[in-house]
Protein backbone atom coordinates (compact mmCIF):
# COMPACT_ATOMS: atom_id res chain seq x y z
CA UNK A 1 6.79 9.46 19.24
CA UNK A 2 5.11 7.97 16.40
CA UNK A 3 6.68 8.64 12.74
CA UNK A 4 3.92 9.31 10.37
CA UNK A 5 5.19 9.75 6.71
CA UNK A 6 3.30 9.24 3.18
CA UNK A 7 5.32 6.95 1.17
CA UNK A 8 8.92 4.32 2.51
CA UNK A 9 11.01 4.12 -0.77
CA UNK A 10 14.49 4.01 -0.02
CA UNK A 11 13.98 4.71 3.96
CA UNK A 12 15.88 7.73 3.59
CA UNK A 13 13.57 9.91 5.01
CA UNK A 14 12.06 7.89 7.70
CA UNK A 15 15.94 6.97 8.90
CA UNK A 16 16.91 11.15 9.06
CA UNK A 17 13.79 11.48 10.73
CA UNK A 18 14.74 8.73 13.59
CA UNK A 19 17.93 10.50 13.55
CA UNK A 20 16.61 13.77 14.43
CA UNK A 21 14.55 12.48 16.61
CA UNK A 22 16.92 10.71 18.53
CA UNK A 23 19.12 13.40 19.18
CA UNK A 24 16.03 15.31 20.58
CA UNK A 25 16.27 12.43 23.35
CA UNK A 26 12.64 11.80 22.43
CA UNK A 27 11.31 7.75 22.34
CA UNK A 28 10.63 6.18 18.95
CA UNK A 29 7.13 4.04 19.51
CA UNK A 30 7.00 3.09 15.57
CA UNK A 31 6.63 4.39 12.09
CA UNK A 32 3.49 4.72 10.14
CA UNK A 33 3.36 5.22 5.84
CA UNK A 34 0.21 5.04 3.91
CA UNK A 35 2.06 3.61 1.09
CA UNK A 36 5.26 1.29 1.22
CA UNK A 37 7.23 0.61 -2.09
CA UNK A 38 8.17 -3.21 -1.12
CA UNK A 39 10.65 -3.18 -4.14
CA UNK A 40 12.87 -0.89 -2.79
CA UNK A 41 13.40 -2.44 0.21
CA UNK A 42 13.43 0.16 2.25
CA UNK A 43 12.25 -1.53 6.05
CA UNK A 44 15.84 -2.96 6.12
CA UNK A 45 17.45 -0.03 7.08
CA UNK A 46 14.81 1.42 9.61
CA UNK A 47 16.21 -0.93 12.54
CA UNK A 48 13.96 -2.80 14.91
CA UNK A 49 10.82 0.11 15.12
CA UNK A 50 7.45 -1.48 14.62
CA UNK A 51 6.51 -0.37 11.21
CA UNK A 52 2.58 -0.29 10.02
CA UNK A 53 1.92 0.37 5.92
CA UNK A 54 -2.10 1.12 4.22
CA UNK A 55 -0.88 -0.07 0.97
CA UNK A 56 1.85 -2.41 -0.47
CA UNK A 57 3.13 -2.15 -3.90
């Protein structure tokens, strides 16, 4: 399953998300976000997934 989700601040969203996912026994192939917020940091807690951004502030 790919993870498609507008904007990675904190990675809060994105990590529930792999959490729900997860317990659905369902694969995680990678995350996608049109816009990534760099300053926030928020790839560090989203584990190992390949992770593809549009747009880097």
């Amino acid at each position: 399953m790919l993870i498609v989700d507008d904007v990675l601040a904190s990675g809060g969203t994105a990590c529930a998300m792999c959490q729900l996912v997860k317990q659905e026994q369902a694969t995680i192939v990678g995350l996608a976000f049109m816009i990534d917020l760099t300053y926030l940091n928020g790839k560090k807690d989203l584990g190992s997934y390949p992770i593809k951004t549009l747009i880097e502030y």
